[in-house]
C-alpha atoms as a PDB file:
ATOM      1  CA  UNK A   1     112.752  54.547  80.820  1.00  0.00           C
ATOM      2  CA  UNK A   2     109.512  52.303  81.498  1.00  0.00           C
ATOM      3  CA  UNK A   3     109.460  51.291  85.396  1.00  0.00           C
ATOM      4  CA  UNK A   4     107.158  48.723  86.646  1.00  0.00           C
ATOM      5  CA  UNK A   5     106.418  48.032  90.091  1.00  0.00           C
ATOM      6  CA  UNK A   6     105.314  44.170  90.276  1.00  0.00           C
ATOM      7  CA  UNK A   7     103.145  44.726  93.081  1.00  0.00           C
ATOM      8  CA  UNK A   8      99.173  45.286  93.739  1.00  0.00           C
ATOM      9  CA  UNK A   9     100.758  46.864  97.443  1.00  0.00           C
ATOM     10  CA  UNK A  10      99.505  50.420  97.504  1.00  0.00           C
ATOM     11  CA  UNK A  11     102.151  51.284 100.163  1.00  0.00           C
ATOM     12  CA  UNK A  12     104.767  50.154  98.188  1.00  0.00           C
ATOM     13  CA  UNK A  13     102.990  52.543  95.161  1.00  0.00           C
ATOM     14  CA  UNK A  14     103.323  55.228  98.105  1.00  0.00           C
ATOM     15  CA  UNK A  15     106.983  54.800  99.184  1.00  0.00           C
ATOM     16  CA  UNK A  16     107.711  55.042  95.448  1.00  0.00           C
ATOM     17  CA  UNK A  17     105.353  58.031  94.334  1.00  0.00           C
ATOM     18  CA  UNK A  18     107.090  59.683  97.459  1.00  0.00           C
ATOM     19  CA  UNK A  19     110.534  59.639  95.979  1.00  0.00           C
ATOM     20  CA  UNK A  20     108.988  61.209  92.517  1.00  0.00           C
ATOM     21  CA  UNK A  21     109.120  57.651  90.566  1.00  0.00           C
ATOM     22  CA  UNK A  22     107.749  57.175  87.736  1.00  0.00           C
ATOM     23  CA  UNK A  23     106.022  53.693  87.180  1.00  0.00           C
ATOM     24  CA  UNK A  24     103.292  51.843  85.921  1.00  0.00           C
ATOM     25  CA  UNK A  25     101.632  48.962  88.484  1.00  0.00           C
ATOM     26  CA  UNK A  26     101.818  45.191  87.121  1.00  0.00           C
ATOM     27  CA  UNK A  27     101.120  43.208  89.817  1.00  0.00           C
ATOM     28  CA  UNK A  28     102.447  39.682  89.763  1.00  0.00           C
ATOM     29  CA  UNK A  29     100.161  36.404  89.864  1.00  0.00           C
ATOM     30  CA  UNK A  30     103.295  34.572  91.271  1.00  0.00           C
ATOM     31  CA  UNK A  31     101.844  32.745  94.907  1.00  0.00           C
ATOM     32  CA  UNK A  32     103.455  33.904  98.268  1.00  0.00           C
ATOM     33  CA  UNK A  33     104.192  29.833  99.303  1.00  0.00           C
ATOM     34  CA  UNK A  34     106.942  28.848 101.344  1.00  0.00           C
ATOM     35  CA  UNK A  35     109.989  27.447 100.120  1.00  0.00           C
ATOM     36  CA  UNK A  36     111.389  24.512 101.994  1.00  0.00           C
ATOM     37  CA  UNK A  37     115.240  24.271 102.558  1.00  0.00           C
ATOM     38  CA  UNK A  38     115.599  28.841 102.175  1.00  0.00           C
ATOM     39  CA  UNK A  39     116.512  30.614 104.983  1.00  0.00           C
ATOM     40  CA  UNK A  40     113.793  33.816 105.773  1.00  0.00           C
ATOM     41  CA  UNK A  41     115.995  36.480 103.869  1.00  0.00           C
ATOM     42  CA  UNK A  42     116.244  33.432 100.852  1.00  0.00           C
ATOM     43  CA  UNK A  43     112.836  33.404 100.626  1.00  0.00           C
ATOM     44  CA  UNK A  44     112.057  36.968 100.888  1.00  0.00           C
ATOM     45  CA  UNK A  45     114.848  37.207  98.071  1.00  0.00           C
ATOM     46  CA  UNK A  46     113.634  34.410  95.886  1.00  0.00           C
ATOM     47  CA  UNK A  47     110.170  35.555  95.945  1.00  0.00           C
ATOM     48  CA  UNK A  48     110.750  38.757  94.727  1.00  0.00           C
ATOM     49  CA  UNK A  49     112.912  37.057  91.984  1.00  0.00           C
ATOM     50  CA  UNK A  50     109.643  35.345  91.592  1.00  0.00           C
ATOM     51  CA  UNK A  51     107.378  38.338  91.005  1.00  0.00           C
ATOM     52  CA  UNK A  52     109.553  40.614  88.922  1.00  0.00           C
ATOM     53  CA  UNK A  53     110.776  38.282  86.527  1.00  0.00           C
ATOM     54  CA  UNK A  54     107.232  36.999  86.023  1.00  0.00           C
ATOM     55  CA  UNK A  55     106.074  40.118  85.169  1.00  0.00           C
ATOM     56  CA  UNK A  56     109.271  40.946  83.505  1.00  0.00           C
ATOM     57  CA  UNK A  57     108.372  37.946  81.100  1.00  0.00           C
ATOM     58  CA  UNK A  58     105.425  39.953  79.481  1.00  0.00           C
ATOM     59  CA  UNK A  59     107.168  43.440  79.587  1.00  0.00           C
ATOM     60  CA  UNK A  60     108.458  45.329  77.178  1.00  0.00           C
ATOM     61  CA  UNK A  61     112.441  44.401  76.795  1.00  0.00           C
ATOM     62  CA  UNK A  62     113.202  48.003  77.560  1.00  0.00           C
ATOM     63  CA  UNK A  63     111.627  47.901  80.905  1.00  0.00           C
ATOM     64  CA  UNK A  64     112.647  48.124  84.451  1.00  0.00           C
ATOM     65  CA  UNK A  65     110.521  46.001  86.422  1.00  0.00           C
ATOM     66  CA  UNK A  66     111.272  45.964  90.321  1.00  0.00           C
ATOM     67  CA  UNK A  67     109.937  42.920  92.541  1.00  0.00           C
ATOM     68  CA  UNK A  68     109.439  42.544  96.338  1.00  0.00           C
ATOM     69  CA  UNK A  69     108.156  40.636  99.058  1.00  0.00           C
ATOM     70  CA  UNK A  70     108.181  41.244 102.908  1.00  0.00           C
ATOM     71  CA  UNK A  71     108.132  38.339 105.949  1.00  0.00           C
ATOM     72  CA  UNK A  72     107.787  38.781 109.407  1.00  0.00           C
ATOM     73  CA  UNK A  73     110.101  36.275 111.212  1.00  0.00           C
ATOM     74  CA  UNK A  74     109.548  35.354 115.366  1.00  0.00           C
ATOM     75  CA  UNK A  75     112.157  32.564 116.450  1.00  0.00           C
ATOM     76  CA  UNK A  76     112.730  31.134 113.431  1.00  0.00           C
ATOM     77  CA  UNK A  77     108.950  31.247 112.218  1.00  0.00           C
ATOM     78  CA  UNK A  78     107.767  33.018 109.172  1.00  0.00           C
ATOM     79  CA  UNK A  79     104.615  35.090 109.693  1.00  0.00           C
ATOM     80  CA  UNK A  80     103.359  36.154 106.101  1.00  0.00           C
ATOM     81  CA  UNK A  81      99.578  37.580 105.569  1.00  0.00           C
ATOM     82  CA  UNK A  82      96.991  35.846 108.263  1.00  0.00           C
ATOM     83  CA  UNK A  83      94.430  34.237 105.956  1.00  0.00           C
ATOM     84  CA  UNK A  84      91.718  35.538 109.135  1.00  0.00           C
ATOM     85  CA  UNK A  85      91.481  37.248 111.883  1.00  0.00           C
ATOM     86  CA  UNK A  86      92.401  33.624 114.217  1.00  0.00           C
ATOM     87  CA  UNK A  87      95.581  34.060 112.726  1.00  0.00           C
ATOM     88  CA  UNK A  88      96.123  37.772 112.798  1.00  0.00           C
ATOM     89  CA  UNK A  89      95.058  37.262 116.600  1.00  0.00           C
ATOM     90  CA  UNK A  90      97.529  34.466 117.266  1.00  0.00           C
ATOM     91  CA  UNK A  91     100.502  36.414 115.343  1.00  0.00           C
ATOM     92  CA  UNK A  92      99.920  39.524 117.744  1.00  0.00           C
ATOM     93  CA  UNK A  93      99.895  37.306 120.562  1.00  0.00           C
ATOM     94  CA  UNK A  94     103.373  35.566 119.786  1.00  0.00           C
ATOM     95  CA  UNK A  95     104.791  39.332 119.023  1.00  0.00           C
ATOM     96  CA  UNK A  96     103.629  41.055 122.021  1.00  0.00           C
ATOM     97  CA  UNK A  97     106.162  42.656 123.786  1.00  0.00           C
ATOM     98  CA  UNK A  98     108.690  40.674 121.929  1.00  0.00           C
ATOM     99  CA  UNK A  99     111.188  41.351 119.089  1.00  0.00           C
ATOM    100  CA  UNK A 100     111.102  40.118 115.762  1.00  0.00           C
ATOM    101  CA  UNK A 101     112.111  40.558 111.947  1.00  0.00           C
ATOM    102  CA  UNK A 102     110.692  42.139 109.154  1.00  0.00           C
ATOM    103  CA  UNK A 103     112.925  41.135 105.653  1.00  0.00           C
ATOM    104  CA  UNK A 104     112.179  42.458 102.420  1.00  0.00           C
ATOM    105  CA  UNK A 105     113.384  41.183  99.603  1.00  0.00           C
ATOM    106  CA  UNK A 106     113.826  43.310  96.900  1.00  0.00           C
ATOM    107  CA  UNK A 107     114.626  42.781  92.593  1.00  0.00           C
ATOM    108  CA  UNK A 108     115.130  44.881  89.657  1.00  0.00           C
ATOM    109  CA  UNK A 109     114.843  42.946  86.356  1.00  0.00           C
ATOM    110  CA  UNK A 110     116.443  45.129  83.336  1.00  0.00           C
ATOM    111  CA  UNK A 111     117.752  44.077  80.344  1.00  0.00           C
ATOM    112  CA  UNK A 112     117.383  40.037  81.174  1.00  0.00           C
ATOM    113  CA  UNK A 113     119.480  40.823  84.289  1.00  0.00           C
ATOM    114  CA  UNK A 114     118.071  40.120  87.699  1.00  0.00           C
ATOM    115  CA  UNK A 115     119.846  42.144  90.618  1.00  0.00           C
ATOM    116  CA  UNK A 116     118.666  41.316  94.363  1.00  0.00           C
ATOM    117  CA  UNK A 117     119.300  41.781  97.472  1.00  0.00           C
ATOM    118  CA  UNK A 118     117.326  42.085 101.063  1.00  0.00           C
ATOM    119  CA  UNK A 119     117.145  44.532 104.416  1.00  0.00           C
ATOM    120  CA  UNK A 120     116.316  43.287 107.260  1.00  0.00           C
ATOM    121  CA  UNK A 121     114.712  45.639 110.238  1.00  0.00           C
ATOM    122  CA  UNK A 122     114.309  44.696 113.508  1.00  0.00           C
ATOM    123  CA  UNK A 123     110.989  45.333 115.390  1.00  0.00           C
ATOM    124  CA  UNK A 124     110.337  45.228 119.105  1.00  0.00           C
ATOM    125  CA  UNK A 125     106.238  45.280 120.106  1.00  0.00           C
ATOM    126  CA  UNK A 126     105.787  47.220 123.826  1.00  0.00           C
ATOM    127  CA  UNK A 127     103.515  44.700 125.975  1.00  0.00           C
ATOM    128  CA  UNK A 128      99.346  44.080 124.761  1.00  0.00           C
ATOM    129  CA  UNK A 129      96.838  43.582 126.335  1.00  0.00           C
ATOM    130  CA  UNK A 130      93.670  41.193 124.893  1.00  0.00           C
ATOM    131  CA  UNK A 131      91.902  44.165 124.689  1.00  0.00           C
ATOM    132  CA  UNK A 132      94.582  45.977 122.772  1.00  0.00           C
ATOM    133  CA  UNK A 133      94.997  43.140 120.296  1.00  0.00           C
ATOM    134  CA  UNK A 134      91.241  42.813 119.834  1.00  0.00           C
ATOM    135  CA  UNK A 135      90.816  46.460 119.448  1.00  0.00           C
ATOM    136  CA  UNK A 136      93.842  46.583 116.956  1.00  0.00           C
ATOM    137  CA  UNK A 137      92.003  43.309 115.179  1.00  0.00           C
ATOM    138  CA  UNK A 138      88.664  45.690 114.808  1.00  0.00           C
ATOM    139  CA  UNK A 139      90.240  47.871 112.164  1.00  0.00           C
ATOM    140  CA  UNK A 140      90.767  45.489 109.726  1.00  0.00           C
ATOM    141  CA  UNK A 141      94.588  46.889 109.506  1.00  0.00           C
ATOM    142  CA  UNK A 142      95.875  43.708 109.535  1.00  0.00           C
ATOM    143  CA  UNK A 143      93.926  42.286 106.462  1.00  0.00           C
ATOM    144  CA  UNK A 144      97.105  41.814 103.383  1.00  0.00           C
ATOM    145  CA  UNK A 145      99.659  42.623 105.804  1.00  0.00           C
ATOM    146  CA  UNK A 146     102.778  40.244 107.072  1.00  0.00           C
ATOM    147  CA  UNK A 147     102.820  40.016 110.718  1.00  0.00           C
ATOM    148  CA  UNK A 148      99.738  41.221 111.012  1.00  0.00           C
ATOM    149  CA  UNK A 149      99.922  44.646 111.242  1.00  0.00           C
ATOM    150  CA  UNK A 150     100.639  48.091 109.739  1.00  0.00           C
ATOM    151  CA  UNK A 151     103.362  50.185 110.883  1.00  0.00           C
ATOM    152  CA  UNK A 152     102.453  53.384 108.827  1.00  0.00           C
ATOM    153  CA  UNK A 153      98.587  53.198 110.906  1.00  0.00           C
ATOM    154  CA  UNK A 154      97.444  52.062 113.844  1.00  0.00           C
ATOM    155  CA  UNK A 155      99.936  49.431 114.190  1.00  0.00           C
ATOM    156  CA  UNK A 156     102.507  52.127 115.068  1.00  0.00           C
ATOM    157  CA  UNK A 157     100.553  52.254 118.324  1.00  0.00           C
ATOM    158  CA  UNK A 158     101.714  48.543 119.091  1.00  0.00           C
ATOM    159  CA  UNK A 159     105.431  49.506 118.161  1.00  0.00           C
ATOM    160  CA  UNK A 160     108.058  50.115 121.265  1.00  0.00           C
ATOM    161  CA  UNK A 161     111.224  50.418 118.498  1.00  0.00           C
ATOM    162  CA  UNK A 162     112.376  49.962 115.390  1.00  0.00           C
ATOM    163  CA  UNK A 163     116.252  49.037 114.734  1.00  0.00           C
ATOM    164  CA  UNK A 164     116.769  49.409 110.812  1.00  0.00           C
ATOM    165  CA  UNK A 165     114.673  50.838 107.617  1.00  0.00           C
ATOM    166  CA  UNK A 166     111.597  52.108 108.243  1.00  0.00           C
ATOM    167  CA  UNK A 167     110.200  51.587 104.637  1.00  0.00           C
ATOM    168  CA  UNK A 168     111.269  48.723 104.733  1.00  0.00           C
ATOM    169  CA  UNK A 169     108.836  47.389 107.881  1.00  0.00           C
ATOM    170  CA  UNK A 170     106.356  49.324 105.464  1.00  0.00           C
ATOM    171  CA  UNK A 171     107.296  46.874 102.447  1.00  0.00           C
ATOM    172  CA  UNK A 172     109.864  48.393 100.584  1.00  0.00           C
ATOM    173  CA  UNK A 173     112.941  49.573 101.581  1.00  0.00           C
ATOM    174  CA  UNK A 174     113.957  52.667  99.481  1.00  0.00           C
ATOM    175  CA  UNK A 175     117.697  52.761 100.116  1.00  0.00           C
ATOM    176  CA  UNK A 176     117.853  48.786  98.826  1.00  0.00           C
ATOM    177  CA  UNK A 177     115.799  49.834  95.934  1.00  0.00           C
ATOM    178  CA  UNK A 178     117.606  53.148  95.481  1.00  0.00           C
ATOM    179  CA  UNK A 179     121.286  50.810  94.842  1.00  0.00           C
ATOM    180  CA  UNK A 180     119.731  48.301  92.745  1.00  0.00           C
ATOM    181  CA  UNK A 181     117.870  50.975  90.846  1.00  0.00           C
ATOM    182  CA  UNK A 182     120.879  52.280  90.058  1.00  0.00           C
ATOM    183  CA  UNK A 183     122.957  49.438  88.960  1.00  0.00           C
ATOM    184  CA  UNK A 184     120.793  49.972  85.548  1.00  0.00           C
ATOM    185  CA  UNK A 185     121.371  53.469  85.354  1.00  0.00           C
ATOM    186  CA  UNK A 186     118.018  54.336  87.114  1.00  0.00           C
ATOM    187  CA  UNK A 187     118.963  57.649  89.624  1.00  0.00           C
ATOM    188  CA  UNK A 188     116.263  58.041  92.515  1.00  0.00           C
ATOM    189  CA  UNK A 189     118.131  61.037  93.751  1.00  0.00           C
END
């Protein structure tokens, strides 16, 4: 069976060669834009919709093709990727010592049918200082992430607790993918 992951994210290419998947990469040209009048797990949901059908489109029709899209969400707020470091800066701020979301949503396209669903992890950040946060901002960790920051590097330093999926604050959550995978006879275990 051809699987295609409809993502450029080389972590989600990690959580997936991890689990002994065999794929090919297509990433999607479908643009990460906010959708007015969708809750944060809609959107995370619909965009993935987004990406794997789009790439799903120009597959072959005996292919798998799995979607997804994480969002950081603080009081109501969607944080996706900071465009610069301003905005990585201002997202660490507002997340210091605070707790917040992190939704994936995640698709499988087989067979013209499209099977989603979402996980949601909560995150709590310890307390940071300026320094901290500038420090953090050096190593360029932040650069294509939502919510500014990396879990599986240096960004685990700015972590107190995680409630919830682990892979999925990384940007794909495997047990999600794991039951959608195998509602078209696709067996990660």
């Amino acid at each position: 069976m051809n699987v295609i992951l409809a993502s450029a994210s080389p972590r989600r290419r990690q959580l997936l060669e991890q689990v002994g998947l065999c794929f090919a990469v297509q990433a999607s040209d479908v643009m990460e834009a906010a959708k007015p009048g969708l809750s944060p797990a809609e959107l995370a949901k619909s965009l993935a919709v987004d990406k794997a059908t789009s790439v799903a489109a120009t597959a072959d029709s005996q292919a798998v093709v799995i979607g997804a899209d994480t969002i950081v969400v603080y009081k109501g707020e969607v944080f996706g990727k900071p465009n610069n470091q301003e905005q990585a800066r201002d997202m660490l701020h507002s997340l210091a010592g605070q707790q917040h979301q992190v939704i994936t949503g995640v698709t499988v396209v087989a067979d013209g049918e499209v099977f989603s669903d979402c996980a949601v992890t909560l995150v709590t950040f310890r307390d940071l200082t300026e320094a901290e946060i500038d420090s953090y901002i050096e190593t360029d960790e932040w650069v294509d992430k939502a919510g500014s920051y990396g879990i599986q590097g240096m960004g685990a330093l700015l972590v107190e607790r995680i409630e919830g999926c682990y892979a999925n604050v990384v940007g794909l959550p495997l047990v999600t993918l794991s039951r959608l995978l195998l509602r078209v006879g696709v067996r990660l275990l």
